[in-house]
PDB file of N, CA and C in Angstrom:
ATOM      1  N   UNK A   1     -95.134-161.044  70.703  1.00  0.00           N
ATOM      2  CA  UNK A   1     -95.058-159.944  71.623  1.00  0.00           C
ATOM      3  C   UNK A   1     -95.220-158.637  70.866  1.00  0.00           C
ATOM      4  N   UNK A   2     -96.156-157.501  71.472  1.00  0.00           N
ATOM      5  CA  UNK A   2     -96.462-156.862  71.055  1.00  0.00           C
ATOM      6  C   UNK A   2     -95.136-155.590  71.011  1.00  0.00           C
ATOM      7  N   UNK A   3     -95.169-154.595  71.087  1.00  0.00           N
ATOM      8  CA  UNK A   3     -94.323-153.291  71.047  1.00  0.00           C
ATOM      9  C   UNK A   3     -94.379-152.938  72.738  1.00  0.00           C
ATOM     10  N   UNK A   4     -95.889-152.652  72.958  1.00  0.00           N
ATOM     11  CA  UNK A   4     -96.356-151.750  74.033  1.00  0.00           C
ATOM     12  C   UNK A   4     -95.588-153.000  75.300  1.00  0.00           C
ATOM     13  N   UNK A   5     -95.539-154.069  74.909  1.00  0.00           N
ATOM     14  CA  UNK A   5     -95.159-155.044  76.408  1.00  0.00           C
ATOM     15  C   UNK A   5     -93.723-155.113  75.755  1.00  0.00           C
ATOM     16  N   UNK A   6     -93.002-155.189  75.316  1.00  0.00           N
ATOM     17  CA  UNK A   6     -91.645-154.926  75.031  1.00  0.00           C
ATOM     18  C   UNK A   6     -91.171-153.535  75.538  1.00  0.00           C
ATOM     19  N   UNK A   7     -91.739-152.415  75.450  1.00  0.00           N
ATOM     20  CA  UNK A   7     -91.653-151.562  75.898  1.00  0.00           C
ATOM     21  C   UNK A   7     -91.835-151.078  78.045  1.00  0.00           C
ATOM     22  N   UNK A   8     -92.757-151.901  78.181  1.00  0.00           N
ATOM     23  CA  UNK A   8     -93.186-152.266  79.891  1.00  0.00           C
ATOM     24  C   UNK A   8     -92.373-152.917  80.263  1.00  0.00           C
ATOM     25  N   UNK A   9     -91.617-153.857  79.253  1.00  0.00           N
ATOM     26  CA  UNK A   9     -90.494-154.609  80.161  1.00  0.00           C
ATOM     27  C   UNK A   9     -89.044-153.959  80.112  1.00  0.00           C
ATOM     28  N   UNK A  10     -88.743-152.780  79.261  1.00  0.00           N
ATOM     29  CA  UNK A  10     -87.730-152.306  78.745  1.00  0.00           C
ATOM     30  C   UNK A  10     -88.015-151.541  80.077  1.00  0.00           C
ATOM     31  N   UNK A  11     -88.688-150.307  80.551  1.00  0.00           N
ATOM     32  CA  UNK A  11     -88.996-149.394  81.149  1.00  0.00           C
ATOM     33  C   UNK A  11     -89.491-150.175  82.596  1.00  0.00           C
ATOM     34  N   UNK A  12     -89.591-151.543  82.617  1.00  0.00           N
ATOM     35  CA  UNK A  12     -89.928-152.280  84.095  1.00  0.00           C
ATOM     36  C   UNK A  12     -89.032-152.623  84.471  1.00  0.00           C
ATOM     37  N   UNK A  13     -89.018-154.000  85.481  1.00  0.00           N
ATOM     38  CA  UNK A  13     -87.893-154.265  86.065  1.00  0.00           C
ATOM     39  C   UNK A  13     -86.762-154.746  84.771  1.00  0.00           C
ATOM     40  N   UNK A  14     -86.844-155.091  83.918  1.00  0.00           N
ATOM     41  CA  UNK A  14     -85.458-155.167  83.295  1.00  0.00           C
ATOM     42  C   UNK A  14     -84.716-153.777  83.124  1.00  0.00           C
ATOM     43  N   UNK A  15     -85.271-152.957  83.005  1.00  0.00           N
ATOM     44  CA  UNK A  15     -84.604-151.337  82.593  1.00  0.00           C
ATOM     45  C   UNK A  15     -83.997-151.402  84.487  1.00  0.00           C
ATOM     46  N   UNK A  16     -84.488-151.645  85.053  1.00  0.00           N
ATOM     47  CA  UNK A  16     -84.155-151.653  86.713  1.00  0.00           C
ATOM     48  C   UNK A  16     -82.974-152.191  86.858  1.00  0.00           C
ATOM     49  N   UNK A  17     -82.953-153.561  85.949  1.00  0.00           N
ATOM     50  CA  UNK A  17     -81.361-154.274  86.089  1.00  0.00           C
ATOM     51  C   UNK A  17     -80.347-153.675  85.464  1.00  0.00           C
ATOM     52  N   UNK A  18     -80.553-153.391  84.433  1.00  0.00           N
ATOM     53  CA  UNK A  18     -79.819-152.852  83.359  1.00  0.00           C
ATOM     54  C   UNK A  18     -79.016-151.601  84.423  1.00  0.00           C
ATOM     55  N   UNK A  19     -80.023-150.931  84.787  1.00  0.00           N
ATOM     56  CA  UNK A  19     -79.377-149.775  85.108  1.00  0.00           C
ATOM     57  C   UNK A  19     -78.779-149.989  86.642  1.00  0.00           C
ATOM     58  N   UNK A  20     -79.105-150.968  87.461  1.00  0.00           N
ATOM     59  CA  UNK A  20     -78.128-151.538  88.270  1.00  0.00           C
ATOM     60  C   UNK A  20     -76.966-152.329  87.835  1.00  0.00           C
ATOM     61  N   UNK A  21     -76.851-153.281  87.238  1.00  0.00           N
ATOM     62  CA  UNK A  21     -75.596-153.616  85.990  1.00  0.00           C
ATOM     63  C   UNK A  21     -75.026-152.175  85.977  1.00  0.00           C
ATOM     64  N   UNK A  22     -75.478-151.537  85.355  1.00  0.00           N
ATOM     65  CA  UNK A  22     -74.425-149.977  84.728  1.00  0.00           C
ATOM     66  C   UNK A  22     -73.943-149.783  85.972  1.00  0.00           C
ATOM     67  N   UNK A  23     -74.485-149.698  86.901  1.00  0.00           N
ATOM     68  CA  UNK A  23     -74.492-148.709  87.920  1.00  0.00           C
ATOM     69  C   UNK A  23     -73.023-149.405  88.939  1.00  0.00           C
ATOM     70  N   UNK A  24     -73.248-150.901  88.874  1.00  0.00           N
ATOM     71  CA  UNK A  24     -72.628-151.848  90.077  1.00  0.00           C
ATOM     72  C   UNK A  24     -70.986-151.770  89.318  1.00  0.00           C
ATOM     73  N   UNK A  25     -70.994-151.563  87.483  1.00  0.00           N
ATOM     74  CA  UNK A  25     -70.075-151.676  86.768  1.00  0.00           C
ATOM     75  C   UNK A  25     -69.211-149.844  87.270  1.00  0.00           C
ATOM     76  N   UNK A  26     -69.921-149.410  87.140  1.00  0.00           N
ATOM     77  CA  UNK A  26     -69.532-148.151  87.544  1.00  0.00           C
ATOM     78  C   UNK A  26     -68.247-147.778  88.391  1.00  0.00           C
ATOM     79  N   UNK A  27     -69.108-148.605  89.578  1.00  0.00           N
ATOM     80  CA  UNK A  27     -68.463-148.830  91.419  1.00  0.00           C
ATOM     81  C   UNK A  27     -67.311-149.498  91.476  1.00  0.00           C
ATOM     82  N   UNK A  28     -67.575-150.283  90.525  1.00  0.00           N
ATOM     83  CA  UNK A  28     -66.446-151.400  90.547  1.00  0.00           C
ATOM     84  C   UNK A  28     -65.099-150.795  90.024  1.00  0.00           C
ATOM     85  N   UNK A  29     -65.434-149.804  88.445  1.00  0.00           N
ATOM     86  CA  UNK A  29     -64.329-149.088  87.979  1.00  0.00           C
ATOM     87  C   UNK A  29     -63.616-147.929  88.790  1.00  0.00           C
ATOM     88  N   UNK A  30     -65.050-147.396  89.949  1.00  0.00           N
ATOM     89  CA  UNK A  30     -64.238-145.992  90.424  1.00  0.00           C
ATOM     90  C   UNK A  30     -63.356-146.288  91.978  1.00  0.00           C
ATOM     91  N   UNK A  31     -63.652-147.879  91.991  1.00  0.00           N
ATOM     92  CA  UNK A  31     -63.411-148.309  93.070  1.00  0.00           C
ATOM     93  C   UNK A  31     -61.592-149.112  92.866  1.00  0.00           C
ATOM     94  N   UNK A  32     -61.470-149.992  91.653  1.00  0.00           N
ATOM     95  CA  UNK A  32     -60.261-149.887  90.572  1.00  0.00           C
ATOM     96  C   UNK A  32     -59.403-149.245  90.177  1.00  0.00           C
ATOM     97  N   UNK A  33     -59.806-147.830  89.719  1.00  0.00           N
ATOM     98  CA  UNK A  33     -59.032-146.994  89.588  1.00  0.00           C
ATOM     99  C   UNK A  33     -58.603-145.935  90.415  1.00  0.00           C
ATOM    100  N   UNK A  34     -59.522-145.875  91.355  1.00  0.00           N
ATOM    101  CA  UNK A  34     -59.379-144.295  92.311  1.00  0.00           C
ATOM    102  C   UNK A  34     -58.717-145.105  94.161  1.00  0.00           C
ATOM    103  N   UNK A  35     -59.687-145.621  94.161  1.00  0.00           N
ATOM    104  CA  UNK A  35     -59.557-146.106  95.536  1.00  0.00           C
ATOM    105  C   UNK A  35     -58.364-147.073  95.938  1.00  0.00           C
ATOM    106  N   UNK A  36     -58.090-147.952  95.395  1.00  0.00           N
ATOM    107  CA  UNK A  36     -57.342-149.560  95.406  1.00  0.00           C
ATOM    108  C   UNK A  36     -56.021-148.360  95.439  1.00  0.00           C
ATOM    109  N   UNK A  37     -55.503-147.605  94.460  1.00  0.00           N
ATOM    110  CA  UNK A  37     -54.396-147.124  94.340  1.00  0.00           C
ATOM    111  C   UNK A  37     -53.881-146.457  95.368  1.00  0.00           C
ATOM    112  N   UNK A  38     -54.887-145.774  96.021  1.00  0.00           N
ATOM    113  CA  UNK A  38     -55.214-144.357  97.158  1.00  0.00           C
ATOM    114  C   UNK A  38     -54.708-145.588  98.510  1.00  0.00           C
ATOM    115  N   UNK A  39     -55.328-146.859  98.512  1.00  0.00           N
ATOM    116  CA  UNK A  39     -55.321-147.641  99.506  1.00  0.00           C
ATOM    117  C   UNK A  39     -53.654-148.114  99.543  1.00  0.00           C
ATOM    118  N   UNK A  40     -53.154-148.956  98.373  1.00  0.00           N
ATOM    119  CA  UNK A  40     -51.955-149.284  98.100  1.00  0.00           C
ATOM    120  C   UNK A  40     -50.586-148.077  98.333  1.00  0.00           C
ATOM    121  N   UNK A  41     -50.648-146.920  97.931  1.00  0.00           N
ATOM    122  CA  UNK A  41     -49.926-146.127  98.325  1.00  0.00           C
ATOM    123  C   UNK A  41     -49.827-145.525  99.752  1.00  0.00           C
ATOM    124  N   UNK A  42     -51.342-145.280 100.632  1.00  0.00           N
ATOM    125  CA  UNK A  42     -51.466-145.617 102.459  1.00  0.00           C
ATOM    126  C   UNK A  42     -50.449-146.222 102.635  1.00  0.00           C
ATOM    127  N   UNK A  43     -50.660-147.779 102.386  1.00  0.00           N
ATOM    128  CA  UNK A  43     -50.098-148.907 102.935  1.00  0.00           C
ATOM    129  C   UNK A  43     -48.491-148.865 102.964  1.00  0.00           C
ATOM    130  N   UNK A  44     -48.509-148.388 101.794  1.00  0.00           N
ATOM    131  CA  UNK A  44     -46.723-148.774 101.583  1.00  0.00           C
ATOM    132  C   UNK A  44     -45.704-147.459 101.974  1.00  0.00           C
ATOM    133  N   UNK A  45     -46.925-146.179 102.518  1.00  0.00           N
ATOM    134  CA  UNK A  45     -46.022-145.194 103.095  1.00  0.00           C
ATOM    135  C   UNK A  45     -45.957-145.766 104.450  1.00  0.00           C
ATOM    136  N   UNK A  46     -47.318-146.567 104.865  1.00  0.00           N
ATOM    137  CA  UNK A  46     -47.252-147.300 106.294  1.00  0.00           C
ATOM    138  C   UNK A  46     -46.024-147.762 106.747  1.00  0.00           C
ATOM    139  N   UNK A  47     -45.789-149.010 105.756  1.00  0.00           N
ATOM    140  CA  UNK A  47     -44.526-149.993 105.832  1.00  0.00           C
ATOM    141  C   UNK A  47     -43.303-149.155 106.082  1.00  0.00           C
ATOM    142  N   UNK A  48     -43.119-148.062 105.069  1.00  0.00           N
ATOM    143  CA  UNK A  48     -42.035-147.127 105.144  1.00  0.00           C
ATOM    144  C   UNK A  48     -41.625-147.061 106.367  1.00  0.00           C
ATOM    145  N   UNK A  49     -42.797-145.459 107.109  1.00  0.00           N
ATOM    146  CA  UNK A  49     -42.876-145.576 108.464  1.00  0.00           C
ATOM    147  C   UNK A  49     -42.449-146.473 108.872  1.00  0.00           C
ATOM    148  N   UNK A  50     -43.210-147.595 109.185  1.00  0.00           N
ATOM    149  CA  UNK A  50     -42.254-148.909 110.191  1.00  0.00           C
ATOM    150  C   UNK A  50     -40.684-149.036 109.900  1.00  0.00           C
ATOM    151  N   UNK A  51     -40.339-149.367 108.869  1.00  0.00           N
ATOM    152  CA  UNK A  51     -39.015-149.614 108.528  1.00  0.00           C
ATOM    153  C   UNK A  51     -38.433-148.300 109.383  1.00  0.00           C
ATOM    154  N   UNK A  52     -38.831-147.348 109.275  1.00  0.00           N
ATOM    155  CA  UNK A  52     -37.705-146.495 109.792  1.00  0.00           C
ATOM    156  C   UNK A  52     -37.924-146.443 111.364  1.00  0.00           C
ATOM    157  N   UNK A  53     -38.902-146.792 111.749  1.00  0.00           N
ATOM    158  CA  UNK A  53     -38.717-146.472 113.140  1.00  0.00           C
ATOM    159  C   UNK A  53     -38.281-148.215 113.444  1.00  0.00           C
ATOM    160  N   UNK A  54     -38.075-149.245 113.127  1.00  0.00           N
ATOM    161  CA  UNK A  54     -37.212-149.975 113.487  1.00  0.00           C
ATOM    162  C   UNK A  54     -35.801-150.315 113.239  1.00  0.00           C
ATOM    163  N   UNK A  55     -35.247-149.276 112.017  1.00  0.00           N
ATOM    164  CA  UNK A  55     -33.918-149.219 112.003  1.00  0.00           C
ATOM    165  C   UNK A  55     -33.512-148.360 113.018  1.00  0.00           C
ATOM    166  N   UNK A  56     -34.597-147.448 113.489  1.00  0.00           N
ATOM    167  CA  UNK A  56     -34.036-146.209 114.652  1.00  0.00           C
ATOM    168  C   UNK A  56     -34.496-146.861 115.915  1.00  0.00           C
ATOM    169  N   UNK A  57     -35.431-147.776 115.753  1.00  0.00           N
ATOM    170  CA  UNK A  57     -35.157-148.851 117.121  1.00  0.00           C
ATOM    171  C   UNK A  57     -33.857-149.334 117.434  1.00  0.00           C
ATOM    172  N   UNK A  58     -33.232-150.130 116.203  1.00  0.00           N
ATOM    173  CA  UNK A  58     -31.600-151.025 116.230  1.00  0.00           C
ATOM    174  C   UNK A  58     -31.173-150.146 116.962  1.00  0.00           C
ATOM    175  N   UNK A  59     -30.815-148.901 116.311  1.00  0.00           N
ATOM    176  CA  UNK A  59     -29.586-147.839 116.793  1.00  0.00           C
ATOM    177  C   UNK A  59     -29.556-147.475 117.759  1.00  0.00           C
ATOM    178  N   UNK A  60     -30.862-147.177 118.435  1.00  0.00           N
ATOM    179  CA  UNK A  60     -30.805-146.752 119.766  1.00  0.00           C
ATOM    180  C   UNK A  60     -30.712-147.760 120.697  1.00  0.00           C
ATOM    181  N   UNK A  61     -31.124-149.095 120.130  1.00  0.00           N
ATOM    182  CA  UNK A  61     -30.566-150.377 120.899  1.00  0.00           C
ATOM    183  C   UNK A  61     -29.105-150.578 121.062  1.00  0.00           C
ATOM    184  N   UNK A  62     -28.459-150.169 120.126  1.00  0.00           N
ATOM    185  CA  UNK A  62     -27.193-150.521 119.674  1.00  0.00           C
ATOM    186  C   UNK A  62     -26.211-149.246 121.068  1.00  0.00           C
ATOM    187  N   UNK A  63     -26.772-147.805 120.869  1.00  0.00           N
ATOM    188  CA  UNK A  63     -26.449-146.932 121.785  1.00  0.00           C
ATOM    189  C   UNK A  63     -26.635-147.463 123.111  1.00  0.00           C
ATOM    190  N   UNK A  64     -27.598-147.855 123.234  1.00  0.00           N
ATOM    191  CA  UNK A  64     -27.972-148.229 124.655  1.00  0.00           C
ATOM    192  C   UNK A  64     -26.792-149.660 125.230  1.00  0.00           C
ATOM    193  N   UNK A  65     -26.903-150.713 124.366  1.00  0.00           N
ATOM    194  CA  UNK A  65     -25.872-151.102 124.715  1.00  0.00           C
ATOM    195  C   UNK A  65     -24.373-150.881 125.158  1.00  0.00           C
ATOM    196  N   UNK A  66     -23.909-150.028 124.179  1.00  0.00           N
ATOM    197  CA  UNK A  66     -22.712-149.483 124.599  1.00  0.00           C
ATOM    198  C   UNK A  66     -22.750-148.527 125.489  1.00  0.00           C
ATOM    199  N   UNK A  67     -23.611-147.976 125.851  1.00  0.00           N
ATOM    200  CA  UNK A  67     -23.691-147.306 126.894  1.00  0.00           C
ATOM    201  C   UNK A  67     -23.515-148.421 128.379  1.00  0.00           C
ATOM    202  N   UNK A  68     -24.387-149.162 128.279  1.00  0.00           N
ATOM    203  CA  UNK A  68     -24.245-150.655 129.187  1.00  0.00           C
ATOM    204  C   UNK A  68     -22.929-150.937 129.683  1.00  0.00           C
ATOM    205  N   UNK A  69     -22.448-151.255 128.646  1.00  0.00           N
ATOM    206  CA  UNK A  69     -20.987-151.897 128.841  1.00  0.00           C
ATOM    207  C   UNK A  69     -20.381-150.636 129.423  1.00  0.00           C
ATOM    208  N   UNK A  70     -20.062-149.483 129.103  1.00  0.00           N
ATOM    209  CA  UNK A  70     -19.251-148.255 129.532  1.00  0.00           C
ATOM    210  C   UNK A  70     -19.898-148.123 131.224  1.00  0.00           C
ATOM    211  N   UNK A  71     -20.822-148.258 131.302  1.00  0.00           N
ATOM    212  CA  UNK A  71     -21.438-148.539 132.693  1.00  0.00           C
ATOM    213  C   UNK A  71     -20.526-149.845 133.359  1.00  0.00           C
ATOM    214  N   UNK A  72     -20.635-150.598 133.080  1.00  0.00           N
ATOM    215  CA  UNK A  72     -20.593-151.455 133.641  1.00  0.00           C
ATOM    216  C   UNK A  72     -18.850-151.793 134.278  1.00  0.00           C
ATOM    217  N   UNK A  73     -17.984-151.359 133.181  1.00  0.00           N
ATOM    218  CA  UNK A  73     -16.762-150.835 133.346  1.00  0.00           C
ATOM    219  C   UNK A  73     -16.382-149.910 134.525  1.00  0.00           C
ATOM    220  N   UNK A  74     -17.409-148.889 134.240  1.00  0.00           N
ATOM    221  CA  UNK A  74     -17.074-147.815 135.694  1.00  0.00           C
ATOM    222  C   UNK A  74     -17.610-148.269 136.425  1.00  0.00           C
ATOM    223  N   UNK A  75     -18.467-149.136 137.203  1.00  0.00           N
ATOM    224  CA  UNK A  75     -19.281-149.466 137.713  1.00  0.00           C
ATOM    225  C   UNK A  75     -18.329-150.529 138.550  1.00  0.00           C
ATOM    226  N   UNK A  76     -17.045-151.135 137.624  1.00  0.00           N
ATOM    227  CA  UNK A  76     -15.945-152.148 138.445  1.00  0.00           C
ATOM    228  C   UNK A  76     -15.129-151.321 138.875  1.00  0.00           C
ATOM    229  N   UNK A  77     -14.407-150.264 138.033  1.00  0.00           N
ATOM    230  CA  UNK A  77     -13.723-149.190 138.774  1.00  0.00           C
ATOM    231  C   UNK A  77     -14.143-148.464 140.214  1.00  0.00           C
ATOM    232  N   UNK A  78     -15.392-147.850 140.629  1.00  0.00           N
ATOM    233  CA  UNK A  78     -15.635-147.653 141.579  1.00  0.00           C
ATOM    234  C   UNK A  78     -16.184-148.823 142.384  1.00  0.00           C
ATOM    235  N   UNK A  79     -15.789-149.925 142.425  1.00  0.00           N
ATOM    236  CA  UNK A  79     -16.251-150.955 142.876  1.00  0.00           C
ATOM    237  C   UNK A  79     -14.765-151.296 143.706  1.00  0.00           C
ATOM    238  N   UNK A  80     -13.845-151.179 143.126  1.00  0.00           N
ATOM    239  CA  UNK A  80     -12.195-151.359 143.575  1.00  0.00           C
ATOM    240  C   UNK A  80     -12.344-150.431 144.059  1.00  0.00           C
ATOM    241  N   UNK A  81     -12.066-149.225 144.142  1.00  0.00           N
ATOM    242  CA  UNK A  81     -11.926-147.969 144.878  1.00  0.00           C
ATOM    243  C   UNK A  81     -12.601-148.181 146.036  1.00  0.00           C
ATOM    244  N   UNK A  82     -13.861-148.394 145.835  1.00  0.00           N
ATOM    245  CA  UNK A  82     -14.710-148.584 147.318  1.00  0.00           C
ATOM    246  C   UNK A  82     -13.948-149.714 148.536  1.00  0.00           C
ATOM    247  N   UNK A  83     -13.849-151.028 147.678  1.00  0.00           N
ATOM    248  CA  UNK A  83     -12.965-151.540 148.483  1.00  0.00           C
ATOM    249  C   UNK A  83     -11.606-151.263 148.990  1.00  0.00           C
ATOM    250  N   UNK A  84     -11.115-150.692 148.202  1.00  0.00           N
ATOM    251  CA  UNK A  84      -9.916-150.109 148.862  1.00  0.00           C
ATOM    252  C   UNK A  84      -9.854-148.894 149.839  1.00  0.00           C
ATOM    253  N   UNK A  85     -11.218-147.850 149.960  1.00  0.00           N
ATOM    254  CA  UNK A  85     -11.483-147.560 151.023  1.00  0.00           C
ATOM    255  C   UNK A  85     -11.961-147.837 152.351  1.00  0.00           C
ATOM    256  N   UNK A  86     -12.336-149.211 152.003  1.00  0.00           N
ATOM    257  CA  UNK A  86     -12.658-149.752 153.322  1.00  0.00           C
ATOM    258  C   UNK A  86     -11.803-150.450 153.742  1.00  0.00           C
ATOM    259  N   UNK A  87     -10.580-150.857 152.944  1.00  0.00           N
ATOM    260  CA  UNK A  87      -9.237-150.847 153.424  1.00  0.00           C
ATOM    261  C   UNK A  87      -8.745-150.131 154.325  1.00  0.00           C
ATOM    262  N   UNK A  88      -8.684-148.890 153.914  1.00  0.00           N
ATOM    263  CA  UNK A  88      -7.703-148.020 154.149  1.00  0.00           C
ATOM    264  C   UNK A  88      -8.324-147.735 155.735  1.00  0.00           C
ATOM    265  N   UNK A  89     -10.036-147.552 155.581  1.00  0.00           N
ATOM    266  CA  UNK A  89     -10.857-147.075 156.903  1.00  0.00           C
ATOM    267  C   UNK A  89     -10.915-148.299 158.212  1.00  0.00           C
ATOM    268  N   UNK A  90     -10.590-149.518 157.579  1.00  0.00           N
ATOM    269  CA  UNK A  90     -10.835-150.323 158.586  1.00  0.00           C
ATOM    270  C   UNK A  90      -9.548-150.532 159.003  1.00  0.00           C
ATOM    271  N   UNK A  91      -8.371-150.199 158.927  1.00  0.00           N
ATOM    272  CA  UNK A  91      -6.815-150.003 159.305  1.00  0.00           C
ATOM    273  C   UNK A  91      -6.204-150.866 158.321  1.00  0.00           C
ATOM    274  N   UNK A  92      -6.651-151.453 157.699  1.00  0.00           N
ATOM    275  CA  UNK A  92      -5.497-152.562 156.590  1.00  0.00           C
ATOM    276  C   UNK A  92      -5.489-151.865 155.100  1.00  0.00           C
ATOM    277  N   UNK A  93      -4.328-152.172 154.905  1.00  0.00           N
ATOM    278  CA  UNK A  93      -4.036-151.521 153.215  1.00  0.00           C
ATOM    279  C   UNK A  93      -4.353-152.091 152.645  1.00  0.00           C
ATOM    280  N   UNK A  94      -4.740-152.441 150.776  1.00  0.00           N
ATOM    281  CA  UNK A  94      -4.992-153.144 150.006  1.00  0.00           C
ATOM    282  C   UNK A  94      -3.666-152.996 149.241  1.00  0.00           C
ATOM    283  N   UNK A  95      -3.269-154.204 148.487  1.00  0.00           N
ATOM    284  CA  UNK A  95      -2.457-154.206 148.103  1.00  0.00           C
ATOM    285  C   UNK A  95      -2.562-154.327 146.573  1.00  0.00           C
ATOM    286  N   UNK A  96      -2.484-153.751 145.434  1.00  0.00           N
ATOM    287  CA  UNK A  96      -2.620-153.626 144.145  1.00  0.00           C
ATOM    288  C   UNK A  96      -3.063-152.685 143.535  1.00  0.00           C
TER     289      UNK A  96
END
């Protein structure tokens, strides 16, 4: 092999690969170092987020419940009262 065709293939499609090789190696590093990290730190402020809006889910579950029950309490209290007004309105007393 001469110079001049060593040279046509340096400067032809092998110089073409070469410099796609460089190029694909490139992508791969700015994609490694810059991106993956940029992506991983998204993610895990994501998760964060969630975590907190389902511990502030519990709580307000937790409020809501006791709110329930405190309902539900007054809810028997004026439940006696009522009957004992229709005691009182229909001519008979209640007794207790």
């Amino acid at each position: 092999m001469d110079l001049e065709t060593v040279l046509n293939l340096l400067v032809g499609p092998f110089g073409g690969l070469v410099v796609c090789i460089f190029m694909l190696y490139g992508v791969f590093m700015l994609i490694k170092r810059y991106i993956i990290p940029l992506i991983e730190k998204a993610v895990e402020t994501h998760l964060q987020q969630v975590e907190k809006i389902i511990s502030s889910h519990d709580e307000d579950r937790r409020v809501w419940q006791e709110g329930m029950n405190q309902i539900g309490g007054r809810l028997e209290k004026v439940e006696n009262r009522v009957s004992e007004i229709r005691g009182y309105v229909s001519g008979r007393e209640v007794n207790g």
